[in-house]
Protein backbone atom coordinates (compact mmCIF):
# COMPACT_ATOMS: atom_id res chain seq x y z
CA UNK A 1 81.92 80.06 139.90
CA UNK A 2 84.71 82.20 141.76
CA UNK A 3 85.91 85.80 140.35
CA UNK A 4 89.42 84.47 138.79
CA UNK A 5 87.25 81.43 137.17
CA UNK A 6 85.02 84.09 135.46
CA UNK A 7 88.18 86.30 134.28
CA UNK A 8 89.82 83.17 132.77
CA UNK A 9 87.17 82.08 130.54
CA UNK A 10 86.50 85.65 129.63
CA UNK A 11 89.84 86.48 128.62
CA UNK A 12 89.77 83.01 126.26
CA UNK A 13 86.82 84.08 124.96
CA UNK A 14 88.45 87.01 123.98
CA UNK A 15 91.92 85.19 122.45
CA UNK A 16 89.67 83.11 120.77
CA UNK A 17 87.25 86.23 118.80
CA UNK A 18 90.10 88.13 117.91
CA UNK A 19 91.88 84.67 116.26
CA UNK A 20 88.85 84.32 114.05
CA UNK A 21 88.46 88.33 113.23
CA UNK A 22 91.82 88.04 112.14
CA UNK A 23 91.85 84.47 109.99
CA UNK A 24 89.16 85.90 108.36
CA UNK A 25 90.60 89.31 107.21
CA UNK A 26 93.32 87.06 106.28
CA UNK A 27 91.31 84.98 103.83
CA UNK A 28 89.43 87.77 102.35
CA UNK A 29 91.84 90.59 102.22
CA UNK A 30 92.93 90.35 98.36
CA UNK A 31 95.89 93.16 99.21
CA UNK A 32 97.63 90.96 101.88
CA UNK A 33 100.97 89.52 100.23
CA UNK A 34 101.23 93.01 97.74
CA UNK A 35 104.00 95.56 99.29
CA UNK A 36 102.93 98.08 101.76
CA UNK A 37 100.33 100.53 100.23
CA UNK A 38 101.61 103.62 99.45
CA UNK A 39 100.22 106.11 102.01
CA UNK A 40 102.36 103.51 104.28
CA UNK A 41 105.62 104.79 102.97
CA UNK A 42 104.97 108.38 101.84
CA UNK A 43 105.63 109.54 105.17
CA UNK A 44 108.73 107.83 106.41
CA UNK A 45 110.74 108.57 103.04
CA UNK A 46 110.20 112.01 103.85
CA UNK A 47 111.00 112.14 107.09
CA UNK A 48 114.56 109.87 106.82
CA UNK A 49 115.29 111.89 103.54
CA UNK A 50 115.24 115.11 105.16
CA UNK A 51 119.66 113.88 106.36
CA UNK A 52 120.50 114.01 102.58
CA UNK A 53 119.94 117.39 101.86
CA UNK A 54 121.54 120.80 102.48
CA UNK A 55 120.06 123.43 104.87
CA UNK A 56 117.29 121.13 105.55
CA UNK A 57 114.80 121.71 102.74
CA UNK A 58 113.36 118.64 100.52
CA UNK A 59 113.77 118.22 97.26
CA UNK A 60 110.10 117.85 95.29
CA UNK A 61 108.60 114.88 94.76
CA UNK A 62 108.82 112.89 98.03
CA UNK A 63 105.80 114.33 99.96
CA UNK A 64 102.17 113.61 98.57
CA UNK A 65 101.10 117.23 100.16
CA UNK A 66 102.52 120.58 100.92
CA UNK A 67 101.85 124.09 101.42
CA UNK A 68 98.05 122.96 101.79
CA UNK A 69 98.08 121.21 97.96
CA UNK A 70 97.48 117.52 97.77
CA UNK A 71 98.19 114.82 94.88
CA UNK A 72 95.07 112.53 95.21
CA UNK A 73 95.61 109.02 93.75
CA UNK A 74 92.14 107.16 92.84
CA UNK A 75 94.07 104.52 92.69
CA UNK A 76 97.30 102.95 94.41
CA UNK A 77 97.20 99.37 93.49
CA UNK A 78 97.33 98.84 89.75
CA UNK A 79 96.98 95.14 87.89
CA UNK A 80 100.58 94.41 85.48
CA UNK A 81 100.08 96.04 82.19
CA UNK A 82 98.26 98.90 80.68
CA UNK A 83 96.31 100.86 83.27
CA UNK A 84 94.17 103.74 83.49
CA UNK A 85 95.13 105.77 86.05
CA UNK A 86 93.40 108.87 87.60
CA UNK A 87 93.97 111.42 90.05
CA UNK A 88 93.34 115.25 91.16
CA UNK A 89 95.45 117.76 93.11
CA UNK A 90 93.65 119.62 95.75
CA UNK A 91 94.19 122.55 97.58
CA UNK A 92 93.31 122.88 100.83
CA UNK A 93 90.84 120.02 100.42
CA UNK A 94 89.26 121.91 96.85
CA UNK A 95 90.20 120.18 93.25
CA UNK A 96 92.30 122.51 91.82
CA UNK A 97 91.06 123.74 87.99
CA UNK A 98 93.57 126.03 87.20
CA UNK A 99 96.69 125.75 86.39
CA UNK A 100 99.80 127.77 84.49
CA UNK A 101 101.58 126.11 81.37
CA UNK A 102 105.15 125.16 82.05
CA UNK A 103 106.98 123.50 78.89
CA UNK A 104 103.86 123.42 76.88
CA UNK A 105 102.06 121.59 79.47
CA UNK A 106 99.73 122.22 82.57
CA UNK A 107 100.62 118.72 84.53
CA UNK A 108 103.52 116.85 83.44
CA UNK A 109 103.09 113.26 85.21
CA UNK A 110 106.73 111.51 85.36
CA UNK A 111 105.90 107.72 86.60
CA UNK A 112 108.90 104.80 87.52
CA UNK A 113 109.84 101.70 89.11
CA UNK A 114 111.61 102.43 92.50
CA UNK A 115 114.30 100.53 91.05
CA UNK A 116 114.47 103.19 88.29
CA UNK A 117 113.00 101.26 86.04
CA UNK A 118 110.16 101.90 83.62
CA UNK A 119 110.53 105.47 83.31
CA UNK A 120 107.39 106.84 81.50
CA UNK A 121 106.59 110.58 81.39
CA UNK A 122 103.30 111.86 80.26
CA UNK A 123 100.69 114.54 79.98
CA UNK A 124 97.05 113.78 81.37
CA UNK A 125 94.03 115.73 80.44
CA UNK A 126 91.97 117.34 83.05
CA UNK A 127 88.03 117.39 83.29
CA UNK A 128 86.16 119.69 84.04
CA UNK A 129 86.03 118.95 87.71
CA UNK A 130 89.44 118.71 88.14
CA UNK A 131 90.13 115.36 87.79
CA UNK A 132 93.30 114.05 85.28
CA UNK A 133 93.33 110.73 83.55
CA UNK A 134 96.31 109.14 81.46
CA UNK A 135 97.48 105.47 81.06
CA UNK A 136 100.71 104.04 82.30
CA UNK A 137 102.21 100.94 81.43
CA UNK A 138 103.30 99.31 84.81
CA UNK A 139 105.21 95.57 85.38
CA UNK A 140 105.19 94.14 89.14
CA UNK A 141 106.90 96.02 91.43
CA UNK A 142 106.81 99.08 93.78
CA UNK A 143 106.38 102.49 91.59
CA UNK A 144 106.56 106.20 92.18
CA UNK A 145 104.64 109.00 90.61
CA UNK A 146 105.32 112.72 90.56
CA UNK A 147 103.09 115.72 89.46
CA UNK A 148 104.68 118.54 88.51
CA UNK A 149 102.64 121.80 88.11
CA UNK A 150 102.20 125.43 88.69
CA UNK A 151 98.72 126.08 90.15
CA UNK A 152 97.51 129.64 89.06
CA UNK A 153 98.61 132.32 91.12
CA UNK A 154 100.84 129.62 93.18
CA UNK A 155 104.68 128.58 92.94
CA UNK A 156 105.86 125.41 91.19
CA UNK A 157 105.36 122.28 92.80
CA UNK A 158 106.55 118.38 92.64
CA UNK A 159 103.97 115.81 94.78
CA UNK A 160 105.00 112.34 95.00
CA UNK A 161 102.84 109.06 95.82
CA UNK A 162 103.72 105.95 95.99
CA UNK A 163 101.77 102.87 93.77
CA UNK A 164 101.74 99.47 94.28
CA UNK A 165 101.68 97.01 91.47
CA UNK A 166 101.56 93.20 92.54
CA UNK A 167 102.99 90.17 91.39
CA UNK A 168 106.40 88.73 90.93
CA UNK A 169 108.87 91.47 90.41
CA UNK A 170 111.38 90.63 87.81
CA UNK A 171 114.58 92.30 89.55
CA UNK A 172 117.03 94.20 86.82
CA UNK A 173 120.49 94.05 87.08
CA UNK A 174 122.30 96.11 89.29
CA UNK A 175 122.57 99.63 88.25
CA UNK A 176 125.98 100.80 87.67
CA UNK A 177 127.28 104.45 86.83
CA UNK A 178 126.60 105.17 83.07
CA UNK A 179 127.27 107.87 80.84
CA UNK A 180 126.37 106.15 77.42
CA UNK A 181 122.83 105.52 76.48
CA UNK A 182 121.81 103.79 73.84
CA UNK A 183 118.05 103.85 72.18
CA UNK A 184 117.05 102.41 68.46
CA UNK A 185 119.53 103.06 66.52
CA UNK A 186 120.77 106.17 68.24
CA UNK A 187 123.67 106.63 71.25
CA UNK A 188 123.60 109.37 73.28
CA UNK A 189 126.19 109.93 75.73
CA UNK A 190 126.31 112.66 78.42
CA UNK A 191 128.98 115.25 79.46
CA UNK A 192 129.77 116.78 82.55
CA UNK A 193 130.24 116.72 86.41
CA UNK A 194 127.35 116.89 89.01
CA UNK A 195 128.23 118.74 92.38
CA UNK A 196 125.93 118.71 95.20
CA UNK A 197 124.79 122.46 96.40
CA UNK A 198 125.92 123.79 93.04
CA UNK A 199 124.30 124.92 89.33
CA UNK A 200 125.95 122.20 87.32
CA UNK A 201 126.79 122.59 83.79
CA UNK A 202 125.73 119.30 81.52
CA UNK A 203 125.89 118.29 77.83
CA UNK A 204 124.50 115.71 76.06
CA UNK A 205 125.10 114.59 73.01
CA UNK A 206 122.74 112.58 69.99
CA UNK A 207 124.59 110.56 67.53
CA UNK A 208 122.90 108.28 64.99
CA UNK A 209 124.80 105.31 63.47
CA UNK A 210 127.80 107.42 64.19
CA UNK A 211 126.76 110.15 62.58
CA UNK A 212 126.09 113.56 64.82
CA UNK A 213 122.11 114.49 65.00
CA UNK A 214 121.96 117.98 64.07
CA UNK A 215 117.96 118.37 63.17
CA UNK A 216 116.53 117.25 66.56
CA UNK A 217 112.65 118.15 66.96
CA UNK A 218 111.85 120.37 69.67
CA UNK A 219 110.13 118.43 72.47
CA UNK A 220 108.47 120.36 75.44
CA UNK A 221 109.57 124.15 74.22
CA UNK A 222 113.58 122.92 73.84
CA UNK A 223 115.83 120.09 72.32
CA UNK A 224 115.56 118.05 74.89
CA UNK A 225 113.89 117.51 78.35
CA UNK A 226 116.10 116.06 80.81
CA UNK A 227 114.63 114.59 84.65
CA UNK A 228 116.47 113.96 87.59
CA UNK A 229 115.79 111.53 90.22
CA UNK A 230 117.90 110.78 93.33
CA UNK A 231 118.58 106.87 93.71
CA UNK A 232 116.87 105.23 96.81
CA UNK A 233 114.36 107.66 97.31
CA UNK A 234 113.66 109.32 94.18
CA UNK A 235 114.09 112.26 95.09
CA UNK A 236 112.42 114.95 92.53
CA UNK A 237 115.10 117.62 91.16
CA UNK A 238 115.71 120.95 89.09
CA UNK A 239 117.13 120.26 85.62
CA UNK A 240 116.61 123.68 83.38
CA UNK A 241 117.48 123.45 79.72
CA UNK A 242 119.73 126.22 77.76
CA UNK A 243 119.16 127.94 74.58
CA UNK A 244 120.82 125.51 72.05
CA UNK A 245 120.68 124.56 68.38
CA UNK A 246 118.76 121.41 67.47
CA UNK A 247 122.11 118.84 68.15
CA UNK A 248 123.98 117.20 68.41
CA UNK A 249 124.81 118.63 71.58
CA UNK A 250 122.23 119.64 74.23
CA UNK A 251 123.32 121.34 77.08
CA UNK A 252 121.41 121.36 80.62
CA UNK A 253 122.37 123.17 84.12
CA UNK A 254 121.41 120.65 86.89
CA UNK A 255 120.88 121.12 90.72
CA UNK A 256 121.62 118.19 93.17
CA UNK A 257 121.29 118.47 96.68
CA UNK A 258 123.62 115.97 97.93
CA UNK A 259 126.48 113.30 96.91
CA UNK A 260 125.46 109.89 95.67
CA UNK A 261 124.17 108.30 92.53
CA UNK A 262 121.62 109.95 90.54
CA UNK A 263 119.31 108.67 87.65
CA UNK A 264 118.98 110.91 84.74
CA UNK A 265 116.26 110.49 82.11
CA UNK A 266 116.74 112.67 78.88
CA UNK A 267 113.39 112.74 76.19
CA UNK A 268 114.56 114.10 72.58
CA UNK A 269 112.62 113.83 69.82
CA UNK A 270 113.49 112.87 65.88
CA UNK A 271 111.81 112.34 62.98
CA UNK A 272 108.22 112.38 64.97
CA UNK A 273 109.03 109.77 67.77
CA UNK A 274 110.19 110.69 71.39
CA UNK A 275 112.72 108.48 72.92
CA UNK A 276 114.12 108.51 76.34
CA UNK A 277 117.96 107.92 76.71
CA UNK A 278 118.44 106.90 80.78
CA UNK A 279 121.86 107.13 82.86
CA UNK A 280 123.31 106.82 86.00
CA UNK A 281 125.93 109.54 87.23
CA UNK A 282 127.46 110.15 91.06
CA UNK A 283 127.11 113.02 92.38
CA UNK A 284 130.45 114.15 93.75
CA UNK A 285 130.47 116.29 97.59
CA UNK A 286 130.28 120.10 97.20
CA UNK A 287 133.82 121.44 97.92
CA UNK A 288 134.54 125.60 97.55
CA UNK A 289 137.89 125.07 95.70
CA UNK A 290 136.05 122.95 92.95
């Protein structure tokens, strides 16, 4: 058999190995028709966000690791429904065990729907090794989950990862600017300009049947605990509470980095239950004269 004979066969043997490696990995890959993991995306949000923002620095919440601390998910594919979930944030490789209390809390864990959906924000416990566990309720869809903590002797930070929940994703309808929430019985509607690059002042306000809330519970060390997410890539941002009386009127001071639409989710609490009132507010440009 001549040389070029030889290489022809040899190279179909080859097309031919690889076509069955692959139709099998197809047939027993249970992860194959989900949406990219999320250690797929983690990296390119960050990187494209980076245009948004002023003076080049990232907002928390859309890197899974910096300044040498990690968030590790044990899991990043979830089944529809109630889920256990469980993670630990390492430094430099190390779980990390200590941590300071900001707003009552060691870890606050803030999880939602890329979409904006399914906004759930809770408090784990921590094991002794480290290790945090909660439960999230989660539909279909892709999903984004922040830690936010203050590691002993370390400054504040927001890690993001991204989870992936399969099956058919019932789409919402499209979001549109929003100032008026409404939750049970209860409307709570929200005052106030955002401006990128600047401290924004913001007021909310908790009405109940049309009557003003004026015993609100405190929830998290104030009257209300307000988060901040950028639309598209969720971008993580400062929203500090001021000194106020329990309602109706809660007032906030907000930091946005850019223009553009921005979800807002406000927790209050009354009579014992904590309810989240969501809205959707546009950011305008930063401009001196303002």
């Amino acid at each position: 058999m001549n040389t070029p004979t030889r290489l022809a066969i040899f190279a179909a043997g080859l097309v031919a190995a690889f076509g069955a490696a692959w139709g099998v990995g197809t047939a027993t890959d249970p992860l194959l028709d989900e949406p990219p993991a999320a250690h797929d995306m983690d990296g390119a949000m960050a990187h494209g966000d980076a245009s948004h923002d002023d003076g080049g620095h990232l907002p928390g919440g859309l890197m899974v690791s910096q300044d040498g601390y990690a968030l590790d998910l044990e899991q990043t594919t979830l089944r529809p429904g109630t889920r256990p979930v469980a993670f630990t944030i390492t430094k430099d490789g190390h779980p990390v065990t200590a941590y300071d209390v900001e707003h009552e809390k060691q870890l606050h864990l803030i999880a939602v729907r890329r979409d904006g959906s399914g906004f759930q924000h809770v408090h784990p416990t921590m094991d002794d090794a480290g290790t945090w566990r909660t439960d999230l309720d989660v539909a279909p869809g892709a999903w984004r989950v922040f830690a936010d903590f203050t590691p002993t002797g370390g400054e504040g930070l927001t890690l993001g990862a991204d989870v992936t929940v399969p099956g058919r994703v019932d789409e919402p309808a499209p979001a549109t600017p929003s100032r008026t929430a409404r939750v049970d019985d209860y409307t709570v509607t929200l005052d106030g300009d955002l401006v990128a690059g600047a401290a924004s002042d913001l007021t909310v306000t908790v009405t109940r049947d049309g009557e003003p809330v004026t015993d609100l519970e405190p929830y998290l060390g104030a009257y209300g605990h307000l988060v901040a997410l950028r639309d598209g890539d969720l971008a993580y941002l400062h929203v500090h509470p001021e000194e106020s009386g329990p309602g109706p009127d809660v007032p906030f001071v907000a930091e946005v980095p850019s223009a553009g639409d921005f979800h807002l989710y406000l927790d209050f609490q009354h009579d014992g239950v904590v309810r989240t009132a969501q809205f959707l507010v546009q950011a305008e440009g930063h401009d001196d004269d303002h």
